[in-house]
PDB file of N, CA and C in Angstrom:
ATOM      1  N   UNK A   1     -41.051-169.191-147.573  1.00  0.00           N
ATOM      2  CA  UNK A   1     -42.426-169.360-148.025  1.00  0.00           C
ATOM      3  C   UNK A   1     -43.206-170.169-146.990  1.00  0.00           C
ATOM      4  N   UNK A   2     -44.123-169.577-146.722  1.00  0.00           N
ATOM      5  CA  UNK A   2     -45.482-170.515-145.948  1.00  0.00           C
ATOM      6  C   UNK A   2     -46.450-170.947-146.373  1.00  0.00           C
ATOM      7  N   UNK A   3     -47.239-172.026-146.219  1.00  0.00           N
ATOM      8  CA  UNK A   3     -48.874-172.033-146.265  1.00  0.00           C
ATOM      9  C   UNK A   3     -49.682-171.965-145.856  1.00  0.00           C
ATOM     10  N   UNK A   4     -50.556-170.855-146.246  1.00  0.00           N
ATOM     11  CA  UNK A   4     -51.899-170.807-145.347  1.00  0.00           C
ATOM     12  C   UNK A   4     -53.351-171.789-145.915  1.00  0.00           C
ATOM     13  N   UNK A   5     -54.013-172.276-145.009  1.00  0.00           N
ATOM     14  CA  UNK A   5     -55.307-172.837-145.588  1.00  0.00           C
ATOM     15  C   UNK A   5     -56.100-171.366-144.629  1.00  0.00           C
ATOM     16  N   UNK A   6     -57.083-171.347-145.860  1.00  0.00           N
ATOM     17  CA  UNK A   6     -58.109-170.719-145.501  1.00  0.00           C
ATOM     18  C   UNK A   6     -59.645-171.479-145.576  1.00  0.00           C
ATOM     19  N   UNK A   7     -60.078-171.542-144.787  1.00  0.00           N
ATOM     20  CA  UNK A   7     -62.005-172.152-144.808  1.00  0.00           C
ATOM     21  C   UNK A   7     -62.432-171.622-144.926  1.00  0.00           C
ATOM     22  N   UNK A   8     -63.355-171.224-145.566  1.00  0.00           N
ATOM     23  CA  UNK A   8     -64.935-170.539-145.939  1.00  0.00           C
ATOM     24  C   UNK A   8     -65.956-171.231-145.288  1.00  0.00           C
ATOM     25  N   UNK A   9     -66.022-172.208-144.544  1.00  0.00           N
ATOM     26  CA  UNK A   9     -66.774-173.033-143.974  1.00  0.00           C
ATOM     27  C   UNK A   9     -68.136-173.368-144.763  1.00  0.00           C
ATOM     28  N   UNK A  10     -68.202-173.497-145.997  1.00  0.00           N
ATOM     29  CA  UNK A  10     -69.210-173.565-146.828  1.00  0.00           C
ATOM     30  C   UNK A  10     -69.018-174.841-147.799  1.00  0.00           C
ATOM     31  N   UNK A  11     -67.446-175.533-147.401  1.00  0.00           N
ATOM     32  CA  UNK A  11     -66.475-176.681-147.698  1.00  0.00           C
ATOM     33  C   UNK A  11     -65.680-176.675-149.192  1.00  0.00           C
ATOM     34  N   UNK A  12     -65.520-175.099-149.002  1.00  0.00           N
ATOM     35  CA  UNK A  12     -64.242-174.768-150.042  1.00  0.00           C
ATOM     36  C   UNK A  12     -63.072-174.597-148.805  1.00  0.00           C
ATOM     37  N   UNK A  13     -61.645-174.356-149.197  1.00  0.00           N
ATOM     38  CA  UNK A  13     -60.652-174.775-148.272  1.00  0.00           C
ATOM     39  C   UNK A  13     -59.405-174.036-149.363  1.00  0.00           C
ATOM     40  N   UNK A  14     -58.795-172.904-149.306  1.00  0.00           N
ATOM     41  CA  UNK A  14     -58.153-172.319-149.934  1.00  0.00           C
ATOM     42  C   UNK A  14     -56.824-172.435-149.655  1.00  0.00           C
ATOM     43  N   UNK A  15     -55.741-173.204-150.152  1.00  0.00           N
ATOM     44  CA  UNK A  15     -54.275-173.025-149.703  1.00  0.00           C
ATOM     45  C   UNK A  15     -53.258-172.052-150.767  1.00  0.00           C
ATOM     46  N   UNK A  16     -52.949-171.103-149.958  1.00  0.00           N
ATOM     47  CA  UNK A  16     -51.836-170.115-150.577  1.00  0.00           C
ATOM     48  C   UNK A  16     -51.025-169.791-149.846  1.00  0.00           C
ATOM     49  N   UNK A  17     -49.959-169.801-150.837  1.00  0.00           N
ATOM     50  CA  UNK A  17     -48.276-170.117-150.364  1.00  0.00           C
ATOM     51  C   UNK A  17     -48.141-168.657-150.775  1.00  0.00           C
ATOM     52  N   UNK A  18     -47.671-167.742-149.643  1.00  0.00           N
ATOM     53  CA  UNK A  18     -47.067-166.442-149.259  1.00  0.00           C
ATOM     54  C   UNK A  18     -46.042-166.250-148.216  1.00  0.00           C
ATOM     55  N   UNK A  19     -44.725-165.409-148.420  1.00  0.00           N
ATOM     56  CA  UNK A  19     -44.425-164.694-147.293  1.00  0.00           C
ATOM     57  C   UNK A  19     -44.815-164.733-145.826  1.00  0.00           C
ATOM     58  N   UNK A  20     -43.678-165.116-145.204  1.00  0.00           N
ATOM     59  CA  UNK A  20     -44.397-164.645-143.565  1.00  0.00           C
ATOM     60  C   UNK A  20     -44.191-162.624-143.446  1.00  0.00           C
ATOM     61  N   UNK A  21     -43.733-161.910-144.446  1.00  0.00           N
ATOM     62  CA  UNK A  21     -43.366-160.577-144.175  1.00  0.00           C
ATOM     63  C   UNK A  21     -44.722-159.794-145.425  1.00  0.00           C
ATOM     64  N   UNK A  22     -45.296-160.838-146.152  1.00  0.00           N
ATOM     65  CA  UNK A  22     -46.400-160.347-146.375  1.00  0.00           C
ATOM     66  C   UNK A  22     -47.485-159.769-145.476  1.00  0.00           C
ATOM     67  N   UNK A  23     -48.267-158.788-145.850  1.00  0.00           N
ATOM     68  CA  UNK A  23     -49.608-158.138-145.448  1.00  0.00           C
ATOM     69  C   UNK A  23     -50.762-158.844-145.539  1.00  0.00           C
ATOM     70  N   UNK A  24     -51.616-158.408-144.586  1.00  0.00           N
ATOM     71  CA  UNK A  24     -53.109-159.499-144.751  1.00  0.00           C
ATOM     72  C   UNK A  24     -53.954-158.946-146.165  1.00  0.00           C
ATOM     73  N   UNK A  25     -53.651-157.497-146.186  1.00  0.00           N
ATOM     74  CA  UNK A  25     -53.909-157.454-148.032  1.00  0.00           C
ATOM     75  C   UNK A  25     -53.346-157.912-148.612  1.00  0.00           C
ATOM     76  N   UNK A  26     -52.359-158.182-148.754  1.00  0.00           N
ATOM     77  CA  UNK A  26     -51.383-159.275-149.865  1.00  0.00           C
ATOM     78  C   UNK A  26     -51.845-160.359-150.039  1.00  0.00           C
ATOM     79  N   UNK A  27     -52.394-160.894-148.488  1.00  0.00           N
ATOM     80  CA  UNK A  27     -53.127-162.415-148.744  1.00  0.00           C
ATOM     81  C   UNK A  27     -54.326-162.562-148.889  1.00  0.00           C
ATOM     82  N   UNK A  28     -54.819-161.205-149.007  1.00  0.00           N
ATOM     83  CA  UNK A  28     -56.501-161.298-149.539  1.00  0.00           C
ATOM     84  C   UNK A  28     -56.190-161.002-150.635  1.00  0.00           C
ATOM     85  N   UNK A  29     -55.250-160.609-151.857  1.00  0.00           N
ATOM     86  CA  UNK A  29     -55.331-160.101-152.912  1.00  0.00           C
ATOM     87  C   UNK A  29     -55.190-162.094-153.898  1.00  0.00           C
ATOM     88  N   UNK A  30     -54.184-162.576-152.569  1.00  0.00           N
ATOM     89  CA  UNK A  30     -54.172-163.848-153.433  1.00  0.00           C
ATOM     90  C   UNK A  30     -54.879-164.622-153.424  1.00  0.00           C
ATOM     91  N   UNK A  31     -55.396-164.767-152.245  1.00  0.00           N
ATOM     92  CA  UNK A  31     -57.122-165.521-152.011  1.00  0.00           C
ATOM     93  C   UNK A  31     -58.284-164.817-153.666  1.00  0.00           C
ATOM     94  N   UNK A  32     -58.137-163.720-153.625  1.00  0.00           N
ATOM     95  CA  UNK A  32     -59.059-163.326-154.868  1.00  0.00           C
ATOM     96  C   UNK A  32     -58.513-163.753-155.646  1.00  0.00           C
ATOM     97  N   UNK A  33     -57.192-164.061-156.382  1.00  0.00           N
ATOM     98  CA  UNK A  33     -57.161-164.656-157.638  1.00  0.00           C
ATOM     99  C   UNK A  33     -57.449-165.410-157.812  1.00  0.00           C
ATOM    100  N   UNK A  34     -57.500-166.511-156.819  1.00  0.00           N
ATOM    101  CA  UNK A  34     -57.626-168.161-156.759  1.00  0.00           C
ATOM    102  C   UNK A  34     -58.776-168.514-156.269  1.00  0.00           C
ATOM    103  N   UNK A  35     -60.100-167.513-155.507  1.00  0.00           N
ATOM    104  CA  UNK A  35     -61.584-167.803-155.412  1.00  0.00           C
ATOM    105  C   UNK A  35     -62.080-166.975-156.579  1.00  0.00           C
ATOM    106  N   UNK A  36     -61.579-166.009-157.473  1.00  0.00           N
ATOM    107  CA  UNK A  36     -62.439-164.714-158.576  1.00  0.00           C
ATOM    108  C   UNK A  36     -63.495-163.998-157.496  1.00  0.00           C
ATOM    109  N   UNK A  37     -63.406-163.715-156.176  1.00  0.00           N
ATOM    110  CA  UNK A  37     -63.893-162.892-155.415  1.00  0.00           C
ATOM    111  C   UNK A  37     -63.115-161.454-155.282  1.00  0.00           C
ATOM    112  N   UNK A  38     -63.760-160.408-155.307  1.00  0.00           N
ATOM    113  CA  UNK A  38     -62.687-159.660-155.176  1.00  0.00           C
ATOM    114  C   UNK A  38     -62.158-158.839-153.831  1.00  0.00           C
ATOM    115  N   UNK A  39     -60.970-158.766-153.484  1.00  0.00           N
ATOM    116  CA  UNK A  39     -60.265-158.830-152.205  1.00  0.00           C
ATOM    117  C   UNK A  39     -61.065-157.766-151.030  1.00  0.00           C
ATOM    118  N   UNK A  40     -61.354-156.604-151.754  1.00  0.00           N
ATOM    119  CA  UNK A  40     -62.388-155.711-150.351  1.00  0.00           C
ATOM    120  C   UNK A  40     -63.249-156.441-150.297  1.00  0.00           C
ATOM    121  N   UNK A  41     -64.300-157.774-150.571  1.00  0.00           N
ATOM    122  CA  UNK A  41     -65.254-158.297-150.028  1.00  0.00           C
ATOM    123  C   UNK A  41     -64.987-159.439-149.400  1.00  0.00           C
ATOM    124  N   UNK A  42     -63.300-159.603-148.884  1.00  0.00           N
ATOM    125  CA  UNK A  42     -62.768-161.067-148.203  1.00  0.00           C
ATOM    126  C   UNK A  42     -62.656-160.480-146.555  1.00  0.00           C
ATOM    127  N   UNK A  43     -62.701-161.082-145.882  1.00  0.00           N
ATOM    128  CA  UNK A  43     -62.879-160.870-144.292  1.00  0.00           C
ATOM    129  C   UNK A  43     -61.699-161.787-143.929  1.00  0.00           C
ATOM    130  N   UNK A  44     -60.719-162.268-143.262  1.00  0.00           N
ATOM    131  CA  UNK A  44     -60.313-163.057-142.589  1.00  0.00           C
ATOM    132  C   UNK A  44     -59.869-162.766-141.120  1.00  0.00           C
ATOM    133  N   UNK A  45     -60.070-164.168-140.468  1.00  0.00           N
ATOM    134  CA  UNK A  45     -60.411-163.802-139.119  1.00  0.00           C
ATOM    135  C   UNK A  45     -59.804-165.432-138.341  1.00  0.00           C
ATOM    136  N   UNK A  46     -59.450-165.437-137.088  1.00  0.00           N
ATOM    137  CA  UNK A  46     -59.282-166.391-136.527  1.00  0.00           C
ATOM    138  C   UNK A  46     -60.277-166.730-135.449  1.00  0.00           C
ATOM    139  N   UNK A  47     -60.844-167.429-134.960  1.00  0.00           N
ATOM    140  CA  UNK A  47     -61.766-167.168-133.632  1.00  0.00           C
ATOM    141  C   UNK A  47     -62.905-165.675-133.694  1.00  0.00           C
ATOM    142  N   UNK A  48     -62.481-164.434-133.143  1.00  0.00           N
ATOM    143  CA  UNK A  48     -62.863-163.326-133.367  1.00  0.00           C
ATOM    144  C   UNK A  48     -62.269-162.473-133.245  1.00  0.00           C
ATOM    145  N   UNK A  49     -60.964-162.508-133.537  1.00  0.00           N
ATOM    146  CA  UNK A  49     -60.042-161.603-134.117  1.00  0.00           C
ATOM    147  C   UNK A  49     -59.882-161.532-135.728  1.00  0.00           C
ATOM    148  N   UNK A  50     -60.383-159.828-136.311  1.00  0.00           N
ATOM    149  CA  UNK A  50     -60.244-159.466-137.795  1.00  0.00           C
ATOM    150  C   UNK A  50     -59.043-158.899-137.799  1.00  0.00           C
ATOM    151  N   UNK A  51     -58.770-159.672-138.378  1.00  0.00           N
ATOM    152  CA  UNK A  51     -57.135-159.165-139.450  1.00  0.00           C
ATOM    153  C   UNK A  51     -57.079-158.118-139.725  1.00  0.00           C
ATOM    154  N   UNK A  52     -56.334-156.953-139.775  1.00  0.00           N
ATOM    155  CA  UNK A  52     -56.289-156.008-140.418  1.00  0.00           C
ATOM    156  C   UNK A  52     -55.403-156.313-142.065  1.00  0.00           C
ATOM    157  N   UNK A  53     -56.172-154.823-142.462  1.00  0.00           N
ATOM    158  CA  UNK A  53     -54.799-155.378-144.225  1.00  0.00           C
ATOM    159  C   UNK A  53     -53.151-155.249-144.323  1.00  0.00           C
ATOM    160  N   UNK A  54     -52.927-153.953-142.860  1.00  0.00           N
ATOM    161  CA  UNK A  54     -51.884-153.556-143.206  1.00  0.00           C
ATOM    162  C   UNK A  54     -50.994-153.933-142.227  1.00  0.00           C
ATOM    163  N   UNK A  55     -51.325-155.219-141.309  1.00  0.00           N
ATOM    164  CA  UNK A  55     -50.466-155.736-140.216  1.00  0.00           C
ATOM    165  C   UNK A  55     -50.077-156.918-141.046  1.00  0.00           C
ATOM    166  N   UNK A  56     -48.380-157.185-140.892  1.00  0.00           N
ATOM    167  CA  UNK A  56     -48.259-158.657-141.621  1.00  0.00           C
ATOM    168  C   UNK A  56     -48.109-159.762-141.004  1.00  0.00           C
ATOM    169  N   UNK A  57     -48.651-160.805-141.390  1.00  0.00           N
ATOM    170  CA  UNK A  57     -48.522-162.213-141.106  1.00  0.00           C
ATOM    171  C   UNK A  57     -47.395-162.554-139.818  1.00  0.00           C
ATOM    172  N   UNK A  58     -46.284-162.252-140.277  1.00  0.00           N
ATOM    173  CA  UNK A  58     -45.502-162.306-139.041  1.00  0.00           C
ATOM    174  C   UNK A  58     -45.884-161.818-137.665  1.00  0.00           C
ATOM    175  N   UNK A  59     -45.918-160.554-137.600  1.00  0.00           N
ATOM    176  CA  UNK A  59     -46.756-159.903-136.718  1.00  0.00           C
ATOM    177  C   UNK A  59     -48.012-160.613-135.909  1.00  0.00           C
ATOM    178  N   UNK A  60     -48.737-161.060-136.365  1.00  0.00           N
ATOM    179  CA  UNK A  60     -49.960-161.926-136.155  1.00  0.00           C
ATOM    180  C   UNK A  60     -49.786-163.089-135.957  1.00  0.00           C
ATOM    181  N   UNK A  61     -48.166-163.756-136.039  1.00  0.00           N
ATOM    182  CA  UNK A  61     -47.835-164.412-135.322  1.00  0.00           C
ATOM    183  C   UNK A  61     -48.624-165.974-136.304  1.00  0.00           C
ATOM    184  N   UNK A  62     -48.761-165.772-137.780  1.00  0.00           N
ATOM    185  CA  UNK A  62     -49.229-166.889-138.265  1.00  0.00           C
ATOM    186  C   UNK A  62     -48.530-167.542-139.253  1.00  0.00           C
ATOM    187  N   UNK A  63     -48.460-169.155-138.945  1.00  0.00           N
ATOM    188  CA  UNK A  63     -47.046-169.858-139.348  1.00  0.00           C
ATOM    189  C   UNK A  63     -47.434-171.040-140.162  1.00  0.00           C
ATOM    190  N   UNK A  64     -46.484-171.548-141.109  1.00  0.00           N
ATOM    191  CA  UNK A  64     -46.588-172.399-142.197  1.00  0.00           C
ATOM    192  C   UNK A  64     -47.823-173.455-141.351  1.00  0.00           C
ATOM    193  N   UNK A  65     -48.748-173.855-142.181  1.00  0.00           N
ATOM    194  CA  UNK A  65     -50.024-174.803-142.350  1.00  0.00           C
ATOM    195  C   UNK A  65     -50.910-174.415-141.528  1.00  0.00           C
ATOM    196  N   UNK A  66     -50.699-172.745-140.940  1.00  0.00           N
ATOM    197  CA  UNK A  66     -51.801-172.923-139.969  1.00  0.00           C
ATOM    198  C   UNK A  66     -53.753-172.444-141.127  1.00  0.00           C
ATOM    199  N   UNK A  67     -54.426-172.836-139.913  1.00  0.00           N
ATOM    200  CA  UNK A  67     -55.942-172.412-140.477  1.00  0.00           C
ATOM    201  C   UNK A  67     -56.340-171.247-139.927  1.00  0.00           C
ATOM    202  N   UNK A  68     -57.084-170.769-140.922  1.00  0.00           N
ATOM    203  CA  UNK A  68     -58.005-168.962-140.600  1.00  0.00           C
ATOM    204  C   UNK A  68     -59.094-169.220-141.340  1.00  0.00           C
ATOM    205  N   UNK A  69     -59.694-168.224-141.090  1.00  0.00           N
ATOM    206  CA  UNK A  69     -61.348-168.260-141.215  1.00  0.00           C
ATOM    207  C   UNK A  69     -61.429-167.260-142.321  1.00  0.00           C
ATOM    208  N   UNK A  70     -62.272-167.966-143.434  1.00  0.00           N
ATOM    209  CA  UNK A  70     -62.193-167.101-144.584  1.00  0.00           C
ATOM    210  C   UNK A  70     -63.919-166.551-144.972  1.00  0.00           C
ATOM    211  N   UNK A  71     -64.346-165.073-144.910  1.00  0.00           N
ATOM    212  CA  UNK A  71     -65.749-164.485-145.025  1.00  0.00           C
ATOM    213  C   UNK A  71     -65.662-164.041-145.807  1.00  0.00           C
ATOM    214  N   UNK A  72     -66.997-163.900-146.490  1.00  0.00           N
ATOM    215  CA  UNK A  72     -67.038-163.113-148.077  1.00  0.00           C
ATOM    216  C   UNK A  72     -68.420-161.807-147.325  1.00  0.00           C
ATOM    217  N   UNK A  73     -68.119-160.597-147.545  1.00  0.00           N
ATOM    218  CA  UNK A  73     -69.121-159.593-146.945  1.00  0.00           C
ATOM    219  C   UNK A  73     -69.501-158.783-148.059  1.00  0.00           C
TER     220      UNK A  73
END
């Protein structure tokens, strides 16, 4: 198990504990339970790289406590 924080930079700050063999849809599906946003209107992104849904976490090379950038579109 890992944790991700996510920022919204609006000074909400989202931490969810997922899989490193989870999908970036998997972790937008859990970000929506825990903001009530729903997951096709979540963006996440590091710098200016967008996540895709169907590459996983591992892959992307992202590891327990790191931060990502969380958009609502």
């Amino acid at each position: 198990m890992i944790e991700v924080v996510l920022n919204d930079r609006l000074g909400k700050k989202v931490r969810v504990k997922c899989n490193d063999d989870d999908t970036i849809g998997d972790l937008k599906k859990l970000v929506a339970a825990q903001t009530g946003t729903r997951s096709d209107k979540i963006r996440i992104q590091k710098w200016y790289t967008i996540y895709k849904d169907h590459i996983t976490l591992k892959d992307y090379e992202i590891h327990d406590g790191m931060g990502l950038e969380l958009y609502y579109s």
